[in-house]
PDB file of N, CA and C in Angstrom:
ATOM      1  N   UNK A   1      -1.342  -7.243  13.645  1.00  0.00           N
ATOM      2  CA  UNK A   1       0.082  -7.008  13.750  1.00  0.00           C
ATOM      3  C   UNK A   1       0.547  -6.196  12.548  1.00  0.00           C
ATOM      4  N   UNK A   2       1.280  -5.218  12.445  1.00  0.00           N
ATOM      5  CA  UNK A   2       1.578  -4.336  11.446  1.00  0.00           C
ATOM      6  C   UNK A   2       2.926  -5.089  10.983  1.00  0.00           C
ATOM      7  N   UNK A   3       3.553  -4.650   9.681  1.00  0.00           N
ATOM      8  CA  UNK A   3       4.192  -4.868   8.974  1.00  0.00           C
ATOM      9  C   UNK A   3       5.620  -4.491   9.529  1.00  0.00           C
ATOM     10  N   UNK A   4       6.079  -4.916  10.404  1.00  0.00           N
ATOM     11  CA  UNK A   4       7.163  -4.165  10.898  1.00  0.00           C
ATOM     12  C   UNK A   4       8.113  -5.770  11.651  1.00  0.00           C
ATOM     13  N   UNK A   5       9.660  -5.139  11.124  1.00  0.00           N
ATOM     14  CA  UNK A   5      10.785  -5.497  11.949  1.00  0.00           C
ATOM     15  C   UNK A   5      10.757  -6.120  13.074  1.00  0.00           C
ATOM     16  N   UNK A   6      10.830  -6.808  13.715  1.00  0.00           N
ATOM     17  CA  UNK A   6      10.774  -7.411  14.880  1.00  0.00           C
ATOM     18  C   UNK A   6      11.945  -7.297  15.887  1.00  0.00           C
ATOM     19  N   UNK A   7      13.020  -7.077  14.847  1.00  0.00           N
ATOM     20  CA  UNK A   7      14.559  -6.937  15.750  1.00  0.00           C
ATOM     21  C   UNK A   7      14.633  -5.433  16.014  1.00  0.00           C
ATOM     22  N   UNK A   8      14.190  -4.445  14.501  1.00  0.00           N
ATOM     23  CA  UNK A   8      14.806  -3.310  14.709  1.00  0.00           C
ATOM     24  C   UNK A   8      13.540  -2.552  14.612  1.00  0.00           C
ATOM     25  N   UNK A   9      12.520  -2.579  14.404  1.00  0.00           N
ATOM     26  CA  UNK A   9      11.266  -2.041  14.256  1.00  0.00           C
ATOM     27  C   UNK A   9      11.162  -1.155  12.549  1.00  0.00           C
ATOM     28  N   UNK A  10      12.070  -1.514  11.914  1.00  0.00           N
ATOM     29  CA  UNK A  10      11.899  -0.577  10.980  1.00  0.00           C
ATOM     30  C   UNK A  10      10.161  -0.894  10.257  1.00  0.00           C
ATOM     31  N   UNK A  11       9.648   0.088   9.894  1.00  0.00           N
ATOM     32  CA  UNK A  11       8.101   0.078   9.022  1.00  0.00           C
ATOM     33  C   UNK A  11       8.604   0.872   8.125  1.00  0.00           C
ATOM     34  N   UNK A  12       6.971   0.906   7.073  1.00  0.00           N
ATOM     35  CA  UNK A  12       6.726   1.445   5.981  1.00  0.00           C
ATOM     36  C   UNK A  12       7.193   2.872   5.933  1.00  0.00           C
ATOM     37  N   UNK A  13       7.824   3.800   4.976  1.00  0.00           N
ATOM     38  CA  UNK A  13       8.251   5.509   4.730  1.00  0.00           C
ATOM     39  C   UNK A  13       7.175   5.907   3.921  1.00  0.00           C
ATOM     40  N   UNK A  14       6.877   6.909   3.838  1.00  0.00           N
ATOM     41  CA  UNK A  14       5.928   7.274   3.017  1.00  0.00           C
ATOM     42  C   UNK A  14       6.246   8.451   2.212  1.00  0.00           C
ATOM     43  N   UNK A  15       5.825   9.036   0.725  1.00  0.00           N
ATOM     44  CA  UNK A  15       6.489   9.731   0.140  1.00  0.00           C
ATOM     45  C   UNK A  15       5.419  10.345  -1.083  1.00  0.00           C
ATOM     46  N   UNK A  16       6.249  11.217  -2.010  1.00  0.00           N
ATOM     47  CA  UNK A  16       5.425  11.243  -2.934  1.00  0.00           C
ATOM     48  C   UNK A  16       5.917  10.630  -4.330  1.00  0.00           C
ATOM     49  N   UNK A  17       5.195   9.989  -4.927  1.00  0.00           N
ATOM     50  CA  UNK A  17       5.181  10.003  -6.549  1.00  0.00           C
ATOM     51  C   UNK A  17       6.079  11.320  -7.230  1.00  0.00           C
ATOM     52  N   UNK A  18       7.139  11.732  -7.533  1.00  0.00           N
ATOM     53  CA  UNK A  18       6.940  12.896  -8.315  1.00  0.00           C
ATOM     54  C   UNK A  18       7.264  13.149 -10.204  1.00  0.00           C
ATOM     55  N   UNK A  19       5.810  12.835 -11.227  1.00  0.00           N
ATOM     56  CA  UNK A  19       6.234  12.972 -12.408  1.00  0.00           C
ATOM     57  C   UNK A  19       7.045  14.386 -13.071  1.00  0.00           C
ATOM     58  N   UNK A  20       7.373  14.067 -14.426  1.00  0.00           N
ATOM     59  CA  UNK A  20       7.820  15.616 -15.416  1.00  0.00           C
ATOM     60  C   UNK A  20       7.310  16.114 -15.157  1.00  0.00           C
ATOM     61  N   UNK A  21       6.086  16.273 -14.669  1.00  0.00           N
ATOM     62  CA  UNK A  21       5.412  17.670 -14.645  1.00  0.00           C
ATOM     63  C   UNK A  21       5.315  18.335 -13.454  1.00  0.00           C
ATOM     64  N   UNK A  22       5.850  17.648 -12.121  1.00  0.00           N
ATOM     65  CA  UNK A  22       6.210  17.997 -11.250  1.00  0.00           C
ATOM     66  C   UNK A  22       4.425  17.486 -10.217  1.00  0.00           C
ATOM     67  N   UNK A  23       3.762  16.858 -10.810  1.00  0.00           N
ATOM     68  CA  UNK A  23       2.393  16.226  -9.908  1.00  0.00           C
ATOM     69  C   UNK A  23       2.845  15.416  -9.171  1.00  0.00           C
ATOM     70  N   UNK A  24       2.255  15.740  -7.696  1.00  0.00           N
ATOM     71  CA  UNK A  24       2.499  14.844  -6.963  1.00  0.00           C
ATOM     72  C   UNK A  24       1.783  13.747  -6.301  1.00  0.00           C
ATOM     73  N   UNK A  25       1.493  12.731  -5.995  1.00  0.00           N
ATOM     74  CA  UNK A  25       0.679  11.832  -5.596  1.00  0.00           C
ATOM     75  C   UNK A  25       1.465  10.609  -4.493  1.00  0.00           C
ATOM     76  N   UNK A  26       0.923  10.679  -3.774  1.00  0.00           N
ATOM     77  CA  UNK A  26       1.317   9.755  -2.388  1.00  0.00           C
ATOM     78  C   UNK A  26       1.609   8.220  -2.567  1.00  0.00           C
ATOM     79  N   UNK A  27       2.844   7.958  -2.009  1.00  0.00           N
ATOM     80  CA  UNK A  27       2.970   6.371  -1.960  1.00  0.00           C
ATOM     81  C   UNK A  27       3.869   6.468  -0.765  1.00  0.00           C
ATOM     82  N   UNK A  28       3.618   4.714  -1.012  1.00  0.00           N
ATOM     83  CA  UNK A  28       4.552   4.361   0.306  1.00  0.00           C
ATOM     84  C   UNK A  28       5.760   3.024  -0.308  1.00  0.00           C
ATOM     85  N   UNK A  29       6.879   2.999   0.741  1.00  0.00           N
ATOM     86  CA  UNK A  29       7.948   2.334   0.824  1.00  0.00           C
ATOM     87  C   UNK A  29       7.774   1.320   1.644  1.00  0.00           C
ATOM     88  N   UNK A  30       7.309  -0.560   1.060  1.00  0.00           N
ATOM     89  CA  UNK A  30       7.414  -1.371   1.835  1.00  0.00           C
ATOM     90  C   UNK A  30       8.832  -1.897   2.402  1.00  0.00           C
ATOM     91  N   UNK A  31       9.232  -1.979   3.938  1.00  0.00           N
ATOM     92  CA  UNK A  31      10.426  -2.672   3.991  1.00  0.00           C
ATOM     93  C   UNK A  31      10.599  -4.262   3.479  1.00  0.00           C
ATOM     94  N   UNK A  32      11.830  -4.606   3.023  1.00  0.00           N
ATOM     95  CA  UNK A  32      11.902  -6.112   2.557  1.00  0.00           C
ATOM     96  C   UNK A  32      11.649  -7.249   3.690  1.00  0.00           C
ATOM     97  N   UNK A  33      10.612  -7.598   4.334  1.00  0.00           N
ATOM     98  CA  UNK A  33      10.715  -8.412   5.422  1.00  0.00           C
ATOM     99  C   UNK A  33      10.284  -9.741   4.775  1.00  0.00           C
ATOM    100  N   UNK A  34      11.016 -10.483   5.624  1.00  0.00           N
ATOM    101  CA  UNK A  34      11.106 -12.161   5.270  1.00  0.00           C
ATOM    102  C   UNK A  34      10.546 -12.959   6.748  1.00  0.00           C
ATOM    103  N   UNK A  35      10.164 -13.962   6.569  1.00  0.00           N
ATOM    104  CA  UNK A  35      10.150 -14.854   8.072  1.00  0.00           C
ATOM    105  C   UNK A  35      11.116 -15.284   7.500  1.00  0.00           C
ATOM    106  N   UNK A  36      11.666 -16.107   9.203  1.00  0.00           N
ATOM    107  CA  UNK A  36      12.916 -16.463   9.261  1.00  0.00           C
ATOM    108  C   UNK A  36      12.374 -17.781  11.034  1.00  0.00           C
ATOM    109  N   UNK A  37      12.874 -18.526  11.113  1.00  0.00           N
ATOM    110  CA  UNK A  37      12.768 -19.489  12.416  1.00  0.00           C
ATOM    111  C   UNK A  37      13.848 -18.936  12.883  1.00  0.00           C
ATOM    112  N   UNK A  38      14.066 -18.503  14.020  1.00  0.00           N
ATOM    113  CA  UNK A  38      15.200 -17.738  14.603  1.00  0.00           C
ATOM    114  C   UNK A  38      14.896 -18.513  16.524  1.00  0.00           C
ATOM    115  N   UNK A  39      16.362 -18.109  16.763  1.00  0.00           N
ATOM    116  CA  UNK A  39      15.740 -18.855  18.505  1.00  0.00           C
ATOM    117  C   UNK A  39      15.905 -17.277  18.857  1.00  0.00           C
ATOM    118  N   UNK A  40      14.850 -17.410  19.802  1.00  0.00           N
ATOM    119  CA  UNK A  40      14.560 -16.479  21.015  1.00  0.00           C
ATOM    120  C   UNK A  40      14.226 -16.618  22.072  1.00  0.00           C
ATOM    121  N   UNK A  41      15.307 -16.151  23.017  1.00  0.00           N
ATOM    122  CA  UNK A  41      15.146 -16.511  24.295  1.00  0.00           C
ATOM    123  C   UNK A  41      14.802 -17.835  25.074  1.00  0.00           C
ATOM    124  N   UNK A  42      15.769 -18.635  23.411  1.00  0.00           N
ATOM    125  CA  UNK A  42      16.080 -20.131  23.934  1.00  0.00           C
ATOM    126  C   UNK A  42      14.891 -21.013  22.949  1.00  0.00           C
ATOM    127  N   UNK A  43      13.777 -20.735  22.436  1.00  0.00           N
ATOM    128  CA  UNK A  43      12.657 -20.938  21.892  1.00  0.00           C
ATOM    129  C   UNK A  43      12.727 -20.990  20.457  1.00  0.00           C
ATOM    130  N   UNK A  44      12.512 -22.098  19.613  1.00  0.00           N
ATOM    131  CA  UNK A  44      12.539 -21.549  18.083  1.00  0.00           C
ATOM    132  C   UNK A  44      11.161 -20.878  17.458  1.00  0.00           C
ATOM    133  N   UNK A  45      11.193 -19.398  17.140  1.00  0.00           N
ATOM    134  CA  UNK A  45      10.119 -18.823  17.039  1.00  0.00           C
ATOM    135  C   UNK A  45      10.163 -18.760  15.271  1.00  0.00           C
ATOM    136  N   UNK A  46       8.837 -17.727  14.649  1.00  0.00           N
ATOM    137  CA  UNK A  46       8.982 -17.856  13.262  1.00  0.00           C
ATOM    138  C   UNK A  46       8.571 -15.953  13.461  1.00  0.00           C
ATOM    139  N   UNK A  47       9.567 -15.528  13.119  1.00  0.00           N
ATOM    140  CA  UNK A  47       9.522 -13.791  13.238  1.00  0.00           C
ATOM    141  C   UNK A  47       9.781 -13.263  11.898  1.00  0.00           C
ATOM    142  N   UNK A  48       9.003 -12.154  11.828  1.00  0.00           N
ATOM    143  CA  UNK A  48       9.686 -11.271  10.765  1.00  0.00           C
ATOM    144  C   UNK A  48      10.748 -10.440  10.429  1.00  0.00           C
ATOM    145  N   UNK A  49      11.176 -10.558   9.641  1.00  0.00           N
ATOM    146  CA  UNK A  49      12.473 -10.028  10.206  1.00  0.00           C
ATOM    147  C   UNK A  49      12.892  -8.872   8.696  1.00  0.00           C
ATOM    148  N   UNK A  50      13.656  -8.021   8.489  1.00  0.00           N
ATOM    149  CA  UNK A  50      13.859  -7.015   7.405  1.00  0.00           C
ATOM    150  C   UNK A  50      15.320  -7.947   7.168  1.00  0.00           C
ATOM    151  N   UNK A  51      15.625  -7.621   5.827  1.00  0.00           N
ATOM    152  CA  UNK A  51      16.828  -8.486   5.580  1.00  0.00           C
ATOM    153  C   UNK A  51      18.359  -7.367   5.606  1.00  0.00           C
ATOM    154  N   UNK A  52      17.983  -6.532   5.991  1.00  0.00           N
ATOM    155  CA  UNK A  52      19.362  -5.385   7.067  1.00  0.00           C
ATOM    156  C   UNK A  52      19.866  -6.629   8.129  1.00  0.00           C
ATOM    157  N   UNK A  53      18.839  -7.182   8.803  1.00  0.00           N
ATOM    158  CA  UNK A  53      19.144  -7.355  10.012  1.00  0.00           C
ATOM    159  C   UNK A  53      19.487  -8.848   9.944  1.00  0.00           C
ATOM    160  N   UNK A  54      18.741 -10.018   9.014  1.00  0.00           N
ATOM    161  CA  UNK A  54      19.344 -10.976   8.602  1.00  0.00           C
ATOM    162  C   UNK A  54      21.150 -10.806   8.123  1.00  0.00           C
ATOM    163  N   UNK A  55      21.003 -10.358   7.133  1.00  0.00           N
ATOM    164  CA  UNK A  55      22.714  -9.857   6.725  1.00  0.00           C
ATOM    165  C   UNK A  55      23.189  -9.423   7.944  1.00  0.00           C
ATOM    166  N   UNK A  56      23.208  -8.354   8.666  1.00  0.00           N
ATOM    167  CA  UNK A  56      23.619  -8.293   9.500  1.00  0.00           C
ATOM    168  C   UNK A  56      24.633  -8.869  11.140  1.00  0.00           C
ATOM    169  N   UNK A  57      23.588 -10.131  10.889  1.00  0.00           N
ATOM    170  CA  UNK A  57      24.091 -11.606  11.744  1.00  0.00           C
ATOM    171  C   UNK A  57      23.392 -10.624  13.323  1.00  0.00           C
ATOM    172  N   UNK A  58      21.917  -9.883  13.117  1.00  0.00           N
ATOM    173  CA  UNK A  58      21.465 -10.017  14.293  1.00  0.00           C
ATOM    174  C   UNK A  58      20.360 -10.903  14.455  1.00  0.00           C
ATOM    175  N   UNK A  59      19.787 -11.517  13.918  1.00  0.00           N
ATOM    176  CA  UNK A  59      19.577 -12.987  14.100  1.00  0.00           C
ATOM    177  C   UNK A  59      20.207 -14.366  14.081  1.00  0.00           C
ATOM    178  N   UNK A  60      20.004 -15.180  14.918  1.00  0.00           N
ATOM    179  CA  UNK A  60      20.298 -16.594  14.828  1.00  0.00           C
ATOM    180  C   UNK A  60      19.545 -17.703  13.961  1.00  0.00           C
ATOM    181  N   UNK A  61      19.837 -17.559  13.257  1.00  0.00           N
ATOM    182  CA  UNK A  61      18.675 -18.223  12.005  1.00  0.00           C
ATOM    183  C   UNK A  61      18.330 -20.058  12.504  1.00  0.00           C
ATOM    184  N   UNK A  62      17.983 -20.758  12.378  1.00  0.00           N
ATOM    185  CA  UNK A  62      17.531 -22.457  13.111  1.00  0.00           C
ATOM    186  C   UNK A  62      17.913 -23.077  11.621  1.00  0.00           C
ATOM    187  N   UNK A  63      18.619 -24.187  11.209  1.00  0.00           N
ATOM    188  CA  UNK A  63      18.597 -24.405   9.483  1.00  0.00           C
ATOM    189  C   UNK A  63      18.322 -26.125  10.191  1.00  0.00           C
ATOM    190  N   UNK A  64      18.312 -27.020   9.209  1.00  0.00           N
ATOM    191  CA  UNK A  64      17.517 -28.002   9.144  1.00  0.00           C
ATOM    192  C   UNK A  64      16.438 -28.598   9.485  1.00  0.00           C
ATOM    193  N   UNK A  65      16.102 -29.542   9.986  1.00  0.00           N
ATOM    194  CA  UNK A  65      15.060 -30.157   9.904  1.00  0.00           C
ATOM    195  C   UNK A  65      13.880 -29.341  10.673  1.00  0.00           C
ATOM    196  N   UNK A  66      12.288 -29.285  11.026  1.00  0.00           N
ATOM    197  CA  UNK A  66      12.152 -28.979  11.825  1.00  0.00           C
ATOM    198  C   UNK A  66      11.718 -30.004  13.077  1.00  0.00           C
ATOM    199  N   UNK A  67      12.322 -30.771  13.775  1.00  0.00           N
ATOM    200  CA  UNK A  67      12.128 -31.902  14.632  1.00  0.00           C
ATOM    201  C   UNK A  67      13.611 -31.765  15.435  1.00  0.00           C
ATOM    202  N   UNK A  68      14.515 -31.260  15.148  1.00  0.00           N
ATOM    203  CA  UNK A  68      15.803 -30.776  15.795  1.00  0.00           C
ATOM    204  C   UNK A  68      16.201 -29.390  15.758  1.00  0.00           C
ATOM    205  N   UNK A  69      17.002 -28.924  16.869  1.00  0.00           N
ATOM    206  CA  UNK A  69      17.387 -27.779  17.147  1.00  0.00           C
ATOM    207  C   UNK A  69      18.900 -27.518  16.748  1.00  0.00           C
ATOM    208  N   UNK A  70      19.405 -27.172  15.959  1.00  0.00           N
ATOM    209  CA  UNK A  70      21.268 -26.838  15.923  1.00  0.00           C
ATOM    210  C   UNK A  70      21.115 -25.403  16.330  1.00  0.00           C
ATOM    211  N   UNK A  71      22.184 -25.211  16.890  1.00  0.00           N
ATOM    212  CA  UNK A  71      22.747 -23.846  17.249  1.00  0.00           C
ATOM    213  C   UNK A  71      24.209 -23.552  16.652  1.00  0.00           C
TER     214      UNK A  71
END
């Protein structure tokens, strides 16, 4: 499974390094993803999620125990 968004698909950007001297060398941009217990499609799942989309309020996050469900 790759490193990616689950709500919005965002992945990794990729770019260059660029020092004073103008050398360039390749890197990449991890997105901030967190698990999160979220319900889906009625189900409490454990997804990854980027925290755009947490803030956002496009997840339903599950908070207490895990032996009960609040909505």
């Amino acid at each position: 499974m790759a490193r990616a968004c689950e709500i919005c698909g965002k992945t990794r950007s990729v770019g260059h390094n660029v020092s004073h001297a103008n050398n360039k060398t390749k890197r990449v941009w991890q997105p901030n993803l967190q698990t999160a217990r979220a319900i889906i499609e009625g189900t409490v799942r454990r997804i990854l999620v980027c925290t755009r989309c947490l803030r956002s309020g496009k997840v339903t996050k599950v908070s207490g125990s895990r032996g009960s469900v609040t909505a």
